[in-house]
Protein backbone atom coordinates (compact mmCIF):
# COMPACT_ATOMS: atom_id res chain seq x y z
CA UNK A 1 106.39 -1.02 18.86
CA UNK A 2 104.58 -2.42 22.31
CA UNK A 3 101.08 -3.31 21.25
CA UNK A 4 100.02 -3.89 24.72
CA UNK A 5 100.45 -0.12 25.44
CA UNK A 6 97.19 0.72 23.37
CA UNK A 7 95.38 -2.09 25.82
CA UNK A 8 94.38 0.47 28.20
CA UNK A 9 92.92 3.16 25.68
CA UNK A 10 90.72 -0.30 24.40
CA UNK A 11 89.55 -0.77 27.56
CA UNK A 12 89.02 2.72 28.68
CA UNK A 13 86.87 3.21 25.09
CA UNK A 14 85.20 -0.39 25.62
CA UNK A 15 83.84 0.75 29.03
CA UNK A 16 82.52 4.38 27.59
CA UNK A 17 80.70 2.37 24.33
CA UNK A 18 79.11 -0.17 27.60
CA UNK A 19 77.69 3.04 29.22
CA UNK A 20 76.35 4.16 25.90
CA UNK A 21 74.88 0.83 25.91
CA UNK A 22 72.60 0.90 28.78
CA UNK A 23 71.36 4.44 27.93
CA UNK A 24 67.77 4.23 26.01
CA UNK A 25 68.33 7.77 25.21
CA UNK A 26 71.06 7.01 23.36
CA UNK A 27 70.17 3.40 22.09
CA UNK A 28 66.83 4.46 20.57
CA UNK A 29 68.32 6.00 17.54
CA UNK A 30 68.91 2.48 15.44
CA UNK A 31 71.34 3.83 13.30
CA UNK A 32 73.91 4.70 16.44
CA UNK A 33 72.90 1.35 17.92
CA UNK A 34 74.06 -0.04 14.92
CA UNK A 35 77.64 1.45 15.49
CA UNK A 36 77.82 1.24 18.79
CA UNK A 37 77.11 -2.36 18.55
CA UNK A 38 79.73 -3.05 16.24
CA UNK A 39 82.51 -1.04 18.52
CA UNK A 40 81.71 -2.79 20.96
CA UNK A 41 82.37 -6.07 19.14
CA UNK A 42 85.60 -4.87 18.26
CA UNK A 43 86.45 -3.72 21.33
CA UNK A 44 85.95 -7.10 23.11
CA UNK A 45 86.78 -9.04 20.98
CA UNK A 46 90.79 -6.50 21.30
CA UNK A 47 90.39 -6.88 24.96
CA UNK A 48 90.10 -10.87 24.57
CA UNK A 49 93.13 -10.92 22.06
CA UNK A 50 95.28 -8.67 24.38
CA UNK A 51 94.49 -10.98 27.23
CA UNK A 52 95.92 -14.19 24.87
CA UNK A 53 98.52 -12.14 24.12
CA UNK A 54 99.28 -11.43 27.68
CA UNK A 55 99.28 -14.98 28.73
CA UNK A 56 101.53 -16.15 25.54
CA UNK A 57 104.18 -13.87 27.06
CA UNK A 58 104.21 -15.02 30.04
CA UNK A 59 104.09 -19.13 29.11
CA UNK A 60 107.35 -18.03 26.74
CA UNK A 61 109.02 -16.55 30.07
CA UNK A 62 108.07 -19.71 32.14
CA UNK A 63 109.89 -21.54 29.62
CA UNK A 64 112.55 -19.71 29.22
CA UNK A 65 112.97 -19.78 33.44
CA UNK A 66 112.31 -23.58 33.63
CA UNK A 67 115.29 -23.94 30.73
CA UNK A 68 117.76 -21.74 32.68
CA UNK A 69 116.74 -24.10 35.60
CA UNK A 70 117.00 -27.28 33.45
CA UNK A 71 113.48 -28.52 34.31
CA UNK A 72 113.01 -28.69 30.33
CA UNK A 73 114.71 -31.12 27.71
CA UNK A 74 116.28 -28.99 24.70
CA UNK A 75 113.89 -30.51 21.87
CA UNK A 76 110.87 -30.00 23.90
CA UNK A 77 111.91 -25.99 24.89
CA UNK A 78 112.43 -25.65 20.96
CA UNK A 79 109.31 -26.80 20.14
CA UNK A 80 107.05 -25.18 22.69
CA UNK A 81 108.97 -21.55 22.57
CA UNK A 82 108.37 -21.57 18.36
CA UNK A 83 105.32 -22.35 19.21
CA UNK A 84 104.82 -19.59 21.45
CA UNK A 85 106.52 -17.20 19.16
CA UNK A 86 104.10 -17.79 16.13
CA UNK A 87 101.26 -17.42 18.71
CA UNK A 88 102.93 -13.60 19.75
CA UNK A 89 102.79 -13.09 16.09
CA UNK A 90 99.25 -14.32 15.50
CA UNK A 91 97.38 -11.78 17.94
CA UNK A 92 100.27 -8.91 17.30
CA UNK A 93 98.82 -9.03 13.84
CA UNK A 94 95.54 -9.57 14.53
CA UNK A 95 95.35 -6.80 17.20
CA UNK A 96 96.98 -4.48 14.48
CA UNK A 97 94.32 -5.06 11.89
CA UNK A 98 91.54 -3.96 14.75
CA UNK A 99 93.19 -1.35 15.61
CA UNK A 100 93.46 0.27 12.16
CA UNK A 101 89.62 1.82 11.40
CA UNK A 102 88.22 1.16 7.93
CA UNK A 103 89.03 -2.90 9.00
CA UNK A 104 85.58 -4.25 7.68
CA UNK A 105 86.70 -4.19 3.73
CA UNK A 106 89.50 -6.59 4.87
CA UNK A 107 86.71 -9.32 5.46
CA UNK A 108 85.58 -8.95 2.05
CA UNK A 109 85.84 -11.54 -0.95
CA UNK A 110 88.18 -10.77 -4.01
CA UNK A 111 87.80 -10.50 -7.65
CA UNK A 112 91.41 -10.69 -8.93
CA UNK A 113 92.45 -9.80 -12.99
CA UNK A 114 96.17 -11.75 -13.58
CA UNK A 115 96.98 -9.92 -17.39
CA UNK A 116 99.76 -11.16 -19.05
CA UNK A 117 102.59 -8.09 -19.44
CA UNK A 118 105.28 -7.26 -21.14
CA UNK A 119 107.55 -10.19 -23.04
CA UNK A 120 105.17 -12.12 -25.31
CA UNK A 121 104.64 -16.04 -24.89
CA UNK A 122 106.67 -15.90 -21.68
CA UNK A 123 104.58 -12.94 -20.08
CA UNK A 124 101.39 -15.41 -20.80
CA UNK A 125 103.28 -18.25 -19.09
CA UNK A 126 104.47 -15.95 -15.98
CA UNK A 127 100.64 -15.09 -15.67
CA UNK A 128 99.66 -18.53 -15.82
CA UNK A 129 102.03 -19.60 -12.84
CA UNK A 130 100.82 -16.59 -10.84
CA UNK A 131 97.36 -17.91 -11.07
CA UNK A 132 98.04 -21.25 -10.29
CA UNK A 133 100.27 -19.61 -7.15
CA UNK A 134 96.76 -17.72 -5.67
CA UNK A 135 94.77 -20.67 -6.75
CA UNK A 136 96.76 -22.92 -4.36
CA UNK A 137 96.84 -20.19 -1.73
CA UNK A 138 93.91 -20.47 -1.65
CA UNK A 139 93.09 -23.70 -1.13
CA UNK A 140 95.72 -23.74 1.68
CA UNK A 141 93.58 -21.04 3.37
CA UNK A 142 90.15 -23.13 3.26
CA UNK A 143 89.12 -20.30 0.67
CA UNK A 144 87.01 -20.91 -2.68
CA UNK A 145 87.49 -20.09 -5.83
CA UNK A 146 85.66 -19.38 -9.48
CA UNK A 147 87.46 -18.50 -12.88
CA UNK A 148 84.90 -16.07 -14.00
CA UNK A 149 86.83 -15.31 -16.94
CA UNK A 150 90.33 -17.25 -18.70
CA UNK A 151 91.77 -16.55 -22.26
CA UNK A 152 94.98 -19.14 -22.50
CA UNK A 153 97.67 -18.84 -25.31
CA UNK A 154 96.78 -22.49 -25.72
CA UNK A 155 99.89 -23.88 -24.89
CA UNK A 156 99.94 -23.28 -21.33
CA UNK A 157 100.17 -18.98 -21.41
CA UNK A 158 97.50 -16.84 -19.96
CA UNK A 159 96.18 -14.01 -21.69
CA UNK A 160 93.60 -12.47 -18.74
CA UNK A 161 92.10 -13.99 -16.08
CA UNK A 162 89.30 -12.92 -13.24
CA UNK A 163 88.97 -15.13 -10.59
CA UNK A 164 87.05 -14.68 -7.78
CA UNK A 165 87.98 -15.40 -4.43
CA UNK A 166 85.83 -16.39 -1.22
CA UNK A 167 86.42 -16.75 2.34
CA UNK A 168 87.19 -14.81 5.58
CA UNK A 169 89.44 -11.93 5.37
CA UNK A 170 90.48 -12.46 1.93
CA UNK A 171 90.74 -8.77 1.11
CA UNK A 172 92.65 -8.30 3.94
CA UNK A 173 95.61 -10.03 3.25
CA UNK A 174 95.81 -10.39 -0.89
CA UNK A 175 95.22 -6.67 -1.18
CA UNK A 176 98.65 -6.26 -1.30
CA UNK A 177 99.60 -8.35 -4.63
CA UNK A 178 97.98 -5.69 -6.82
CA UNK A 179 100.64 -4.50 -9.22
CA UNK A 180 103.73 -5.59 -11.64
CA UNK A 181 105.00 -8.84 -11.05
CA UNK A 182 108.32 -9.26 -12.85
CA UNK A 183 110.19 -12.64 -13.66
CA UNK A 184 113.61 -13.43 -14.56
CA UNK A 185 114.20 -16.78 -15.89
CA UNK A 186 114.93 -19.00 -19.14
CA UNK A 187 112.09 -19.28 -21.18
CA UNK A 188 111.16 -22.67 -22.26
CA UNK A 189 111.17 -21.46 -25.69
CA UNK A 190 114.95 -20.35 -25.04
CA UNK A 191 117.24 -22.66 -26.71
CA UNK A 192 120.37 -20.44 -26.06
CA UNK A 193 119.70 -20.26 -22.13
CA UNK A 194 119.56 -16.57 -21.93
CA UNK A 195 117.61 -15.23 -18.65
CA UNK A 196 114.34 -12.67 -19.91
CA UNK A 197 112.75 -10.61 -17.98
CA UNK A 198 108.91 -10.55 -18.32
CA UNK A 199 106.07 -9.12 -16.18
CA UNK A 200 102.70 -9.48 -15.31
CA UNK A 201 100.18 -7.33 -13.89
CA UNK A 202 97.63 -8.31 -11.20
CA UNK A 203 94.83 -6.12 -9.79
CA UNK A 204 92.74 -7.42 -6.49
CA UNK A 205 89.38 -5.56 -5.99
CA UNK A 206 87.00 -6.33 -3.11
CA UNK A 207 83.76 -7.39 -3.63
CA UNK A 208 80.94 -4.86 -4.48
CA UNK A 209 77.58 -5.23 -3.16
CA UNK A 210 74.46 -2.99 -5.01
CA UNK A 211 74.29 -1.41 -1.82
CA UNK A 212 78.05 -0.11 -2.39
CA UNK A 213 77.52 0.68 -5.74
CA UNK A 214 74.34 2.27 -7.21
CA UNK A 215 74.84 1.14 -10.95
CA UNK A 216 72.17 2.79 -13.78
CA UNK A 217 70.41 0.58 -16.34
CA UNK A 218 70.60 3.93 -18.60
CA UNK A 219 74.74 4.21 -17.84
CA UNK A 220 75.27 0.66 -19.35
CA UNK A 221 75.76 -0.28 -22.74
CA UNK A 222 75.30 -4.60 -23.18
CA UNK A 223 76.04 -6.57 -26.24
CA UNK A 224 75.70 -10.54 -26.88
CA UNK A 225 78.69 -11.60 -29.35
CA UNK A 226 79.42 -15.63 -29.59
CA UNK A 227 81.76 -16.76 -27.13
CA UNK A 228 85.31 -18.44 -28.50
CA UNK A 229 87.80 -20.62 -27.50
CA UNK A 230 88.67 -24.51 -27.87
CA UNK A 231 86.31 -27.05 -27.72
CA UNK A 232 82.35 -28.19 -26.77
CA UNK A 233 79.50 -28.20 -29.01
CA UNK A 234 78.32 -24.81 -27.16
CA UNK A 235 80.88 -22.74 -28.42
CA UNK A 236 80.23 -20.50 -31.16
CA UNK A 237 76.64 -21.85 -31.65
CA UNK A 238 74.99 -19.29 -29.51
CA UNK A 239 75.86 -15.13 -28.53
CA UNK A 240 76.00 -16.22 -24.56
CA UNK A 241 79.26 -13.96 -24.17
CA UNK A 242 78.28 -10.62 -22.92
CA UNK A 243 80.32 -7.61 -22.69
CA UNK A 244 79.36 -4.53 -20.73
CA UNK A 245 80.37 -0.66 -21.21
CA UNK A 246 79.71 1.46 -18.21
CA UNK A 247 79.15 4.92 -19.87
CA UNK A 248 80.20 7.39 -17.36
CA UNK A 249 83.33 5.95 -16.92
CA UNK A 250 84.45 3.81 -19.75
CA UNK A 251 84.76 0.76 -17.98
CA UNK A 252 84.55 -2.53 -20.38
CA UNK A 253 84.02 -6.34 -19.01
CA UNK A 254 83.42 -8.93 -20.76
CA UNK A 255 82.46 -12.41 -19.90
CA UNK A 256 82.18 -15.66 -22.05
CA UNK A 257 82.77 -18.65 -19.36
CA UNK A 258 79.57 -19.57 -18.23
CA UNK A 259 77.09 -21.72 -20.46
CA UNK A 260 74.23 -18.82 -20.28
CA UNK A 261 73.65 -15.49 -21.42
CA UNK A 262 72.13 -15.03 -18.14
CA UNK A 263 75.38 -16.19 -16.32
CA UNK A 264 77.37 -14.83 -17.77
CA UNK A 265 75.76 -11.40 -17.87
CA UNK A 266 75.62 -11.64 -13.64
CA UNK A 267 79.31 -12.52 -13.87
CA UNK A 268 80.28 -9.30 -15.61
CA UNK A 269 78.02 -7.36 -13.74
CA UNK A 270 79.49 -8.80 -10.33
CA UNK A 271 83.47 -7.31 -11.91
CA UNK A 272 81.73 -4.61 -13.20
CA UNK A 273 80.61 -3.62 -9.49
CA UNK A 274 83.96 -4.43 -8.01
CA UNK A 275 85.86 -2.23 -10.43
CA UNK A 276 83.71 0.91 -9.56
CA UNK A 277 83.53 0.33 -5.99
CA UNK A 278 87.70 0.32 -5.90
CA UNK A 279 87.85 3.72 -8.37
CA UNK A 280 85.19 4.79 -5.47
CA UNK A 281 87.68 3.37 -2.95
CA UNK A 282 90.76 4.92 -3.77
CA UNK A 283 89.98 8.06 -4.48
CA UNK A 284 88.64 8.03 -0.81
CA UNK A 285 91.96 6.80 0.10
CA UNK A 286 93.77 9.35 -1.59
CA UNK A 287 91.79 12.36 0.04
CA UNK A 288 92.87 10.66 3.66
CA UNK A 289 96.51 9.82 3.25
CA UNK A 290 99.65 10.29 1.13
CA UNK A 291 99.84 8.86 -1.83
CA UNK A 292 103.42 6.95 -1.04
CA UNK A 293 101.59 5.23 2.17
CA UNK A 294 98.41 4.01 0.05
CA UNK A 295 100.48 2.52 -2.60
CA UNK A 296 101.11 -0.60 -0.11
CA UNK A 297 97.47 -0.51 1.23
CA UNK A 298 95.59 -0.13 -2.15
CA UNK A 299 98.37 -1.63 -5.03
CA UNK A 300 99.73 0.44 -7.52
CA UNK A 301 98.82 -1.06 -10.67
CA UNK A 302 101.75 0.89 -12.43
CA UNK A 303 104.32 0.35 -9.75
CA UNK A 304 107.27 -2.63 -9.95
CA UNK A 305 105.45 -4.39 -6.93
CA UNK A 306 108.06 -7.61 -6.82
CA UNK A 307 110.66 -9.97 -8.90
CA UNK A 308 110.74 -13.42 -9.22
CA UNK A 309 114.00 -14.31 -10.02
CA UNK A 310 114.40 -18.48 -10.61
CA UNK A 311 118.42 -18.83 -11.23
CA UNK A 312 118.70 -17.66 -7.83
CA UNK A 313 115.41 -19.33 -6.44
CA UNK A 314 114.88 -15.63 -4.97
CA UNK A 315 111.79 -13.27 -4.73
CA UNK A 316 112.28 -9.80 -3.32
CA UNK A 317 109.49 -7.36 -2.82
CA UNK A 318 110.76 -3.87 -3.83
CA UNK A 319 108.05 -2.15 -1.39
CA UNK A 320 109.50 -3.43 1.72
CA UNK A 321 112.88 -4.51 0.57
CA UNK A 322 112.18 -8.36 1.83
CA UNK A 323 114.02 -10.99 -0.19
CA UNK A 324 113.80 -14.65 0.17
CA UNK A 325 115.16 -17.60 -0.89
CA UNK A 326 112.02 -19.86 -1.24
CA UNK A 327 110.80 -19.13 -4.95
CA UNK A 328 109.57 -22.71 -4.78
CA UNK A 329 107.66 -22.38 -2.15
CA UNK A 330 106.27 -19.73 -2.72
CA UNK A 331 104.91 -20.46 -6.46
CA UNK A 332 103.52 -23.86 -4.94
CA UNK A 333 101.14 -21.05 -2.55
CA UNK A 334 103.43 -20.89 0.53
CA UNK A 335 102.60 -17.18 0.68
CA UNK A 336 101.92 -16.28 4.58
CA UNK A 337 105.62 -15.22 5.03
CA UNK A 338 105.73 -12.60 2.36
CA UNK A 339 102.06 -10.81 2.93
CA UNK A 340 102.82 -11.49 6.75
CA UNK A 341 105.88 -8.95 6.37
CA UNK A 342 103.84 -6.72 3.95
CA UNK A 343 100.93 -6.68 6.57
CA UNK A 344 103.32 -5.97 9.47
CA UNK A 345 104.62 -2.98 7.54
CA UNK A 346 101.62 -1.39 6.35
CA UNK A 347 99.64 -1.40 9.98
CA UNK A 348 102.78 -0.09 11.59
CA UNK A 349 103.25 3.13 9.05
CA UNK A 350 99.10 3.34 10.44
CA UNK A 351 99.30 3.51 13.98
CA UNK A 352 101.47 6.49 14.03
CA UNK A 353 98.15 8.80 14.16
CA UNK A 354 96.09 6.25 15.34
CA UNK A 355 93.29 7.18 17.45
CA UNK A 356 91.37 4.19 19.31
């Protein structure tokens, strides 16, 4: 696939949305302005990333002349062609995920629910070592993070947990861990060595806003119960857990971490948001493509997403058929290769009716 071959269709489009611009006939309505003005963002800001791309290129064929002409010392051509390469990658991706419409949701923060599966203590443990994976990925990416909600096995197991993720295009790129996570590996509890297999399931939806989602006082059911759990003279002592029932659809969250009724009440009203704004989502999805080609854009909850197998230090994802060898990794937050591939996938299987 030659990404610079939908260059001239950007420019061609960037120079119509200019003319539409400058006319006050079409410019007064502030609703088209509004559009227009955000086309024409992405559209420059494609025709400045094409032009990087462009000049990467050519700086990797300069090298690659001024080796063949042994003007350049092996460890210094090594260096500045990998360079080069992850710099090809960069805007290839980047030009991708302007090119697909709908782009803006990628931007989006992240509320993320890590449940533990299928396989008891272990399951909780798996769930607990996911978290702690996006937690550090996190932090690698200069993102933030709040547990809005954790229920631990108390010795080191997770339950359920809803974080919530902040930072640039966080959407965009941990969309694609919503499913089963399975693990194969020794428990700790295993005195016979035998490899289990558990699984966990994790669900990624992107932020809500009220202007997304138009929620009814009349639709919602809220009680105040006493929030449990280990520790501090707060707990138990006052009803600050709150858990919310959205009638209409059945939807329950609860929420007992914060100190406040208050707090806790916004907290489960912020999931509460995210969770009908995704069931809003999808079936929106599902009315514009296939099913099989929004399972990798949207995360089948149901679907065997990836295995994490530690006797062989190996993690395949069953979606794309990738494997690698760096479980470690990996579960310490080196994600980028993984959702890299996943990304690279998903915007390719969208360009094929793409229309700039």
């Amino acid at each position: 696939m030659d990404i610079l071959s939908f260059k001239k269709k950007v420019l061609e489009k960037l120079s119509d949305v200019e003319k539409k611009l400058a006319d006050t006939n079409i410019t007064s309505n502030l609703e088209q302005l509004q559009h227009l003005g955000k086309e024409h963002n992405r559209l420059s800001t494609l025709k400045e990333l094409f032009g990087k791309l462009e000049e990467t290129i050519d700086d990797k064929e300069t090298l690659e002349i001024l080796k063949h002409d042994g003007e350049i010392e092996d460890e210094e051509y090594i260096s500045m062609l990998e360079e080069a390469e992850k710099n090809i990658k960069t805007y290839n991706l980047e030009i991708l995920s302007l090119l697909i419409p709908g782009n803006e949701i990628n931007e989006r923060n992240i509320i993320m629910e890590i449940r533990a599966g299928t396989g008891g203590e272990e399951a909780a443990l798996f769930a607990s070592d996911l978290m702690r994976m996006y937690l550090r990925y996190a932090e690698n990416k200069g993102w933030k993070h709040e547990i809005m909600e954790l229920s631990d096995t108390g010795i080191g197991g997770t339950k359920n947990a809803v974080i919530k993720i902040k930072g640039k295009g966080v959407f965009g790129r941990l969309k694609y861990e919503s499913g089963v996570h399975r693990v194969q590996r020794v428990p700790v509890t295993e005195s016979g060595g035998r490899i289990h297999t558990s699984t966990a399931t994790v669900a990624v939806l992107p932020e809500a806003t009220d202007v997304d989602v138009k929620i009814d006082d009349k639709d919602l059911r809220i009680d105040t119960y006493r929030a449990g759990g280990a520790g501090g003279q707060h707990v138990n002592k006052t009803e600050s857990a709150v858990r919310i029932v959205h009638i209409p659809t059945g939807i329950v969250v609860t929420c007992q971490n914060e100190r406040s009724q208050h707090q806790n009440k916004e907290a489960a009203m912020s999931i509460l948001r995210a969770k009908l704004y995704e069931d809003a989502f999808r079936k929106q999805q599902e009315k514009m493509v296939s099913q099989r080609r929004a399972q990798i854009g949207t995360g089948e909850r149901s679907e065997k997403i990836r295995t994490y197998n530690f006797p062989q230090n190996r993690i395949t994802d069953h979606r794309i058929g990738f494997t690698t060898y760096r479980l470690n990794y990996v579960l310490e937050g080196d994600l980028d290769e993984i959702i890299d591939k996943l990304m690279e996938w998903d915007l390719s299987e969208k360009l094929g009716n793409l229309e700039i």
